[in-house]
C-alpha atoms as a PDB file:
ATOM      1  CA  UNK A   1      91.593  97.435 121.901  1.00  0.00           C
ATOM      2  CA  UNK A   2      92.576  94.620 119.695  1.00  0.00           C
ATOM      3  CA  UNK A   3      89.663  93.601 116.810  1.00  0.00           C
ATOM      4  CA  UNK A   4      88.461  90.235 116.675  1.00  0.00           C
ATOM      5  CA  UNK A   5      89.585  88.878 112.967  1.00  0.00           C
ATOM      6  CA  UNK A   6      87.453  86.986 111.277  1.00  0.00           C
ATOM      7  CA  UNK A   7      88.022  85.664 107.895  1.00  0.00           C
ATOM      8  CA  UNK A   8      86.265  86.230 104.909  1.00  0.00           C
ATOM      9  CA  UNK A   9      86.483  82.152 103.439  1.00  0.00           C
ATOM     10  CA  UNK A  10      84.818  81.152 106.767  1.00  0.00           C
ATOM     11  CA  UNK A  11      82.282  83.971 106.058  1.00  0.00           C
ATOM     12  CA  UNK A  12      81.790  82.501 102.293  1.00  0.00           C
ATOM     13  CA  UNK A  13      81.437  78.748 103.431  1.00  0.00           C
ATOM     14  CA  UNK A  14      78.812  79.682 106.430  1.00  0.00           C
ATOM     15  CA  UNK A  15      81.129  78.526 109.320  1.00  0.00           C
ATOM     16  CA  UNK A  16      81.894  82.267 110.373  1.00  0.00           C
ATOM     17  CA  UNK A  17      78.408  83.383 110.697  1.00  0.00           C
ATOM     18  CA  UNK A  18      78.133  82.774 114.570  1.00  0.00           C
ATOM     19  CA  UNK A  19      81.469  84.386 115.185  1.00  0.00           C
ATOM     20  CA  UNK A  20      80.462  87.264 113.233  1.00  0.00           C
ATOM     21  CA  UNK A  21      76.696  87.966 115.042  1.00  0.00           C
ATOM     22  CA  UNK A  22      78.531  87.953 117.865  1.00  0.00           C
ATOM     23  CA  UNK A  23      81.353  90.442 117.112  1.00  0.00           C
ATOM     24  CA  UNK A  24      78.849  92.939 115.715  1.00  0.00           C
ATOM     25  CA  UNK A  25      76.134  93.072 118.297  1.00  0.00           C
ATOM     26  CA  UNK A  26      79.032  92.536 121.168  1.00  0.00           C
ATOM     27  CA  UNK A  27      81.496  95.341 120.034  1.00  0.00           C
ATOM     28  CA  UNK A  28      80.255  96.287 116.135  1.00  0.00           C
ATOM     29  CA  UNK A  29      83.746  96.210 114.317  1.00  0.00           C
ATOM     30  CA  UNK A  30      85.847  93.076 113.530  1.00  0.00           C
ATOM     31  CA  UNK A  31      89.118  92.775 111.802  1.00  0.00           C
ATOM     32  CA  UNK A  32      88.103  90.674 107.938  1.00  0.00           C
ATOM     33  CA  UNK A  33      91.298  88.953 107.203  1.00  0.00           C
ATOM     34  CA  UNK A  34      91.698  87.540 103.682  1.00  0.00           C
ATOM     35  CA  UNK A  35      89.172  89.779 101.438  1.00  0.00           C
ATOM     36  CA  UNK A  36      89.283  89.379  98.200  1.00  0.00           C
ATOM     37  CA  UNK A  37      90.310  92.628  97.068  1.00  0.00           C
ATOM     38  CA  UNK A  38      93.575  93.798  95.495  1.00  0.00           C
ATOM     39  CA  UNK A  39      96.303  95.371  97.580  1.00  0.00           C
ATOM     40  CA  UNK A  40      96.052  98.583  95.748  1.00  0.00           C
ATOM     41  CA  UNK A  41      92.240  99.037  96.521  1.00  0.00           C
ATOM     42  CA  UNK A  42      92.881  98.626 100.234  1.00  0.00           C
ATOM     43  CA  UNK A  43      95.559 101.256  99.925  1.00  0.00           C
ATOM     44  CA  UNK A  44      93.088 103.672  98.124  1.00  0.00           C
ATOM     45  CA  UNK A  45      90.356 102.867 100.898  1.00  0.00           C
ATOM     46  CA  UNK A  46      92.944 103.534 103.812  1.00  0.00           C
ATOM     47  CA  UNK A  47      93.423 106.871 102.211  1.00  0.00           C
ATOM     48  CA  UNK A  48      90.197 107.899 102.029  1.00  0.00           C
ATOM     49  CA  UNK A  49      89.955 106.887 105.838  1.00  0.00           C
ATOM     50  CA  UNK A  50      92.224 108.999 106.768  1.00  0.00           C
ATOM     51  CA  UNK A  51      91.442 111.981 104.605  1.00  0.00           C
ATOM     52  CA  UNK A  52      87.668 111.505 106.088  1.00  0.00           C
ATOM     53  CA  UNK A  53      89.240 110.924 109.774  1.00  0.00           C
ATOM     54  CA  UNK A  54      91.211 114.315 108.891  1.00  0.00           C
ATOM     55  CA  UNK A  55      88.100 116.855 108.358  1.00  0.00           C
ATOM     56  CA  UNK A  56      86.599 118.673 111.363  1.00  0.00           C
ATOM     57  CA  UNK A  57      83.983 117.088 113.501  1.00  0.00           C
ATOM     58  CA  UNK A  58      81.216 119.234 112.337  1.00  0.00           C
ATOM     59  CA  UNK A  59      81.952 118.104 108.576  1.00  0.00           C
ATOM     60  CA  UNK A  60      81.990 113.976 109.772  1.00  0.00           C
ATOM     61  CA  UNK A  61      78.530 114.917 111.585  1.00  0.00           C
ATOM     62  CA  UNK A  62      76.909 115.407 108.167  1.00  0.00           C
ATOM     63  CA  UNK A  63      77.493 111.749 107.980  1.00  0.00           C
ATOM     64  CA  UNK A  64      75.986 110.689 111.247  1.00  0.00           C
ATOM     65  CA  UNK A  65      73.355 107.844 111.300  1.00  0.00           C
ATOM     66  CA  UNK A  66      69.492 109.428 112.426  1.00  0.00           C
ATOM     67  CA  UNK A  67      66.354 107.573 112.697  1.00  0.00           C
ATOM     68  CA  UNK A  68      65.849 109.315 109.378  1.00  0.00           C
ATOM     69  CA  UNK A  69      68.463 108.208 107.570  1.00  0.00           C
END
């Protein structure tokens, strides 16, 4: 599966909105190319990814979206 990238200055200026709609109700992840966030924050966030990724599926369940939550 390859994500469709949208980019964050199209977001900002309103062009991207109609790509984006579509991208989340169609698949509900997109690739954001040019954030404006440092290099090292991405790093730390790709970490914590993987460490949650890592954990056993009962633990990542806790986090699971309800009607309640």
């Amino acid at each position: 599966m390859q994500l469709t990238p949208i980019d964050y200055g199209e977001i900002r200026s309103g062009r991207g909105l109609s790509k984006l709609d579509k991208v989340c109700r169609e698949w509900g992840f997109f690739e954001l190319r040019n954030p404006p966030i440092s290099a090292e924050l991405r790093a730390a966030m790709l970490q914590e990814m993987e460490a949650f990724f890592a954990l056993p599926v009962e633990q990542k369940r806790r986090c699971e979206r309800t009607s309640e939550n």
